[in-house]
C-alpha atoms as a PDB file:
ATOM      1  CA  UNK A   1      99.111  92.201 110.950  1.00  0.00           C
ATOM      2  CA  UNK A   2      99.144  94.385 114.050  1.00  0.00           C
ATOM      3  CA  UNK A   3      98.309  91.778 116.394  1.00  0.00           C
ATOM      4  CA  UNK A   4     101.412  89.995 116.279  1.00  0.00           C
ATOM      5  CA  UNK A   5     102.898  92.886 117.275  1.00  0.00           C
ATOM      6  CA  UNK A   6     100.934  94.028 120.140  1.00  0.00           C
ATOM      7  CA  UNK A   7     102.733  92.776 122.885  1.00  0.00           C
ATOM      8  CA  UNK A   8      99.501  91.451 125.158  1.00  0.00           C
ATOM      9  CA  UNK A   9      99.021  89.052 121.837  1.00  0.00           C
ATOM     10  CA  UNK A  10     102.781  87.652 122.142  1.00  0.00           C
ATOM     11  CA  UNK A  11     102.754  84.184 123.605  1.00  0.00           C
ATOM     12  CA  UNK A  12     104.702  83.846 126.992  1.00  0.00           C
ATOM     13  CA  UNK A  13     106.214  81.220 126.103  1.00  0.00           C
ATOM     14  CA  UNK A  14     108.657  79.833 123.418  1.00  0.00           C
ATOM     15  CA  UNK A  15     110.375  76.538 121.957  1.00  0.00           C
ATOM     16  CA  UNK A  16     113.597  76.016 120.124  1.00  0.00           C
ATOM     17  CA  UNK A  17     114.429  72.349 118.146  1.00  0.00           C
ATOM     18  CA  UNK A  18     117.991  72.519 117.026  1.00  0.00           C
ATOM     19  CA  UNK A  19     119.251  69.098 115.053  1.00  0.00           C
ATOM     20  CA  UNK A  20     122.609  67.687 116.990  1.00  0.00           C
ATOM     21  CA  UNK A  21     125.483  67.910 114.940  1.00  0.00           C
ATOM     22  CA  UNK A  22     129.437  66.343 116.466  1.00  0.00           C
ATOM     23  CA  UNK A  23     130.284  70.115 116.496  1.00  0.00           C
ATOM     24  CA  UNK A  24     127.509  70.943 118.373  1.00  0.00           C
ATOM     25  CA  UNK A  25     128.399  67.944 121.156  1.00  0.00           C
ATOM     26  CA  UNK A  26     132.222  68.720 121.232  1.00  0.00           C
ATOM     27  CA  UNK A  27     131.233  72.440 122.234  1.00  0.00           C
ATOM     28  CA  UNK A  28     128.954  71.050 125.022  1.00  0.00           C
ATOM     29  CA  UNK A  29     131.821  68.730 126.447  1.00  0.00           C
ATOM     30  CA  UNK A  30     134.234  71.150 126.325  1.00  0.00           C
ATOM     31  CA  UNK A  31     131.941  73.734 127.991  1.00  0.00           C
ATOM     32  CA  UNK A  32     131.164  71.077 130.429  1.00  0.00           C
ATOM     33  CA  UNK A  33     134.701  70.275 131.227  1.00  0.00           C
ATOM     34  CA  UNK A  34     136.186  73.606 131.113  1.00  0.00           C
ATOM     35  CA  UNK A  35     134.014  76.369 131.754  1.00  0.00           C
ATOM     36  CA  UNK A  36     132.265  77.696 135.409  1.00  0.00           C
ATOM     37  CA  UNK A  37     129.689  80.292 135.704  1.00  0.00           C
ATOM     38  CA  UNK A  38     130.093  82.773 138.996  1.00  0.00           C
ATOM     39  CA  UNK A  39     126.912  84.347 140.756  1.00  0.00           C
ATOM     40  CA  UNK A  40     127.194  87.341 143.274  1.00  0.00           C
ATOM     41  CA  UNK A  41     125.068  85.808 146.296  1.00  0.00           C
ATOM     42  CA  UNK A  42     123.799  88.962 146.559  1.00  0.00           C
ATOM     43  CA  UNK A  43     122.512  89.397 143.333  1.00  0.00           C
ATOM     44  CA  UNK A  44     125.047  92.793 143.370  1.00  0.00           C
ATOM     45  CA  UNK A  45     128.323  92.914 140.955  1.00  0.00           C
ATOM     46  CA  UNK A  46     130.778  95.388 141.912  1.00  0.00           C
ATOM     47  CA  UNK A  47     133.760  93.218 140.293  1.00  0.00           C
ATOM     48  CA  UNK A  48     135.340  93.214 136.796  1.00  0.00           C
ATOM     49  CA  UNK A  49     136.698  90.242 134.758  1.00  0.00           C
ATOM     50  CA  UNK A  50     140.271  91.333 135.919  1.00  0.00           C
ATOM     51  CA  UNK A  51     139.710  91.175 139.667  1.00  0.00           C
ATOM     52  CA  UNK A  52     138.057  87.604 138.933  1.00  0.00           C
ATOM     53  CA  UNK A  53     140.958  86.500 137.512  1.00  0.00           C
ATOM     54  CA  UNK A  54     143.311  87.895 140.370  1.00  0.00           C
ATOM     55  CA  UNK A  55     141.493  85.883 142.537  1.00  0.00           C
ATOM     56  CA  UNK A  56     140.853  82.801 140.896  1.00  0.00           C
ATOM     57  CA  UNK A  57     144.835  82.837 140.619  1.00  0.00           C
ATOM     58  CA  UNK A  58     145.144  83.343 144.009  1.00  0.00           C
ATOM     59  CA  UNK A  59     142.691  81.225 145.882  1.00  0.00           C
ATOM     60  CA  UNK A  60     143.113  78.096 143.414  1.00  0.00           C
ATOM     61  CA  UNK A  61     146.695  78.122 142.518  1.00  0.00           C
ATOM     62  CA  UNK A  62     145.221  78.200 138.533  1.00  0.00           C
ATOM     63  CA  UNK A  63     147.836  80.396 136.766  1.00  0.00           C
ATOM     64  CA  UNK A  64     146.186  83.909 135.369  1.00  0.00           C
ATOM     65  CA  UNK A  65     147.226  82.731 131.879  1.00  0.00           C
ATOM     66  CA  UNK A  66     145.133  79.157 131.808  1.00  0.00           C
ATOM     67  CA  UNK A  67     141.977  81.012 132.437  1.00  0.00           C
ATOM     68  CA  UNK A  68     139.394  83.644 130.264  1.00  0.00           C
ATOM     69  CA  UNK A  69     137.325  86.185 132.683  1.00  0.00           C
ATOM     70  CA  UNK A  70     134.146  87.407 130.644  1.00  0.00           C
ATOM     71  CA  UNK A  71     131.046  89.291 132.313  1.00  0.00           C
ATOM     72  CA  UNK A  72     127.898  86.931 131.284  1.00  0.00           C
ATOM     73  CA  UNK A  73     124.546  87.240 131.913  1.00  0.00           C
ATOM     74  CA  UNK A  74     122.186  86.312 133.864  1.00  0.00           C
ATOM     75  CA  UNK A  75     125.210  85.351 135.742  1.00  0.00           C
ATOM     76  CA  UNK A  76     127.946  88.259 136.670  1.00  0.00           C
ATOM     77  CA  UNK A  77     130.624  86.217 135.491  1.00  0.00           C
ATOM     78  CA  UNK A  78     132.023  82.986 132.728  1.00  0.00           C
ATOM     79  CA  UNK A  79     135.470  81.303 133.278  1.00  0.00           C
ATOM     80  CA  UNK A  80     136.979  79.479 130.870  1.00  0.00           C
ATOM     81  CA  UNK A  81     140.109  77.241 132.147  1.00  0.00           C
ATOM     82  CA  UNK A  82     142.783  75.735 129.585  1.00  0.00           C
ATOM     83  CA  UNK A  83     142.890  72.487 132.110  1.00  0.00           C
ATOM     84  CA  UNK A  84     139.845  70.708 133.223  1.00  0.00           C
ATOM     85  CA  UNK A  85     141.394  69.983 136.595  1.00  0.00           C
ATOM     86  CA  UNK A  86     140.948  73.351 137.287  1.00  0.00           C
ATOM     87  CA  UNK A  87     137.348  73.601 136.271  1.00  0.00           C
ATOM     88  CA  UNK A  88     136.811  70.437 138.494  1.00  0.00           C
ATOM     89  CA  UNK A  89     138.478  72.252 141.401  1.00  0.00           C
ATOM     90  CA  UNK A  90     136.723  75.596 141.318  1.00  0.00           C
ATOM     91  CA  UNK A  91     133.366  73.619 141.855  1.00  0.00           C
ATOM     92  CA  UNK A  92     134.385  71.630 144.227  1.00  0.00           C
ATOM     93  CA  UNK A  93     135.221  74.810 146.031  1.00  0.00           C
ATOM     94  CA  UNK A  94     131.568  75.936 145.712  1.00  0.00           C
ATOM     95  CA  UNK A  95     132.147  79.743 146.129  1.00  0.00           C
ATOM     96  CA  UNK A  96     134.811  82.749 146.881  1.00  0.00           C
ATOM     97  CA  UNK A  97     135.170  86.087 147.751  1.00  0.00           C
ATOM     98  CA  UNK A  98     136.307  88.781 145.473  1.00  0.00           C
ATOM     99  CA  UNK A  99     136.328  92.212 146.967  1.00  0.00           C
ATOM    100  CA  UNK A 100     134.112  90.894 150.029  1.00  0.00           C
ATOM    101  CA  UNK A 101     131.506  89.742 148.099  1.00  0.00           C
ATOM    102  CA  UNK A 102     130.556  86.073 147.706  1.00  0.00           C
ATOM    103  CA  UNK A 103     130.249  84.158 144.506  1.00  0.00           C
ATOM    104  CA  UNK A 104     128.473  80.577 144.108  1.00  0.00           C
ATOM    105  CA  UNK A 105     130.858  78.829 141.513  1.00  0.00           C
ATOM    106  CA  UNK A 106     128.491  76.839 139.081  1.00  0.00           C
ATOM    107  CA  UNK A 107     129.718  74.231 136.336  1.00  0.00           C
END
């Protein structure tokens, strides 16, 4: 029994099957459609969901109340927007600055 538990006996690697389900394909398209991911270029997060939003509001034009500012992980930050013309325009831009530091915008 102890050797599944030693970690040097752990495979490195894993695999997941999940069965699709409609609910489980309307939460990818709205994910897809609504939601970003934001990445500190320099691997360094100094910010908090707040700022995010602040700026977001400011350097798209998206009103502070049609978006949702989390911390996520591996990523610093996840954005959820009400419209999905303001998901599509926060990738187009590609990145921003919050409190001089650079963030790659990722759907």
């Amino acid at each position: 029994m102890l050797q599944h538990v030693d970690p040097v006996r752990r495979p490195t690697e894993s695999c997941s099957v999940t069965i699709p389900s409609s609910a489980v394909d309307q939460a990818v398209f709205f994910l897809r459609s609504h939601a970003v991911t934001l990445s500190a270029t320099d691997g360094v997060n100094a910010s908090s969901p707040v700022v995010v939003g602040r700026a977001l509001e400011a350097q798209l034009s998206v009103p502070v109340h049609s978006l949702r500012v989390t911390t996520h992980h591996p990523e610093h930050f996840f954005v959820i927007f009400t419209q999905p013309t303001h998901q599509v325009n926060a990738v187009r831009r590609g990145s921003m600055r919050v409190d001089g530091a650079v963030f790659n915008i990722a759907s």
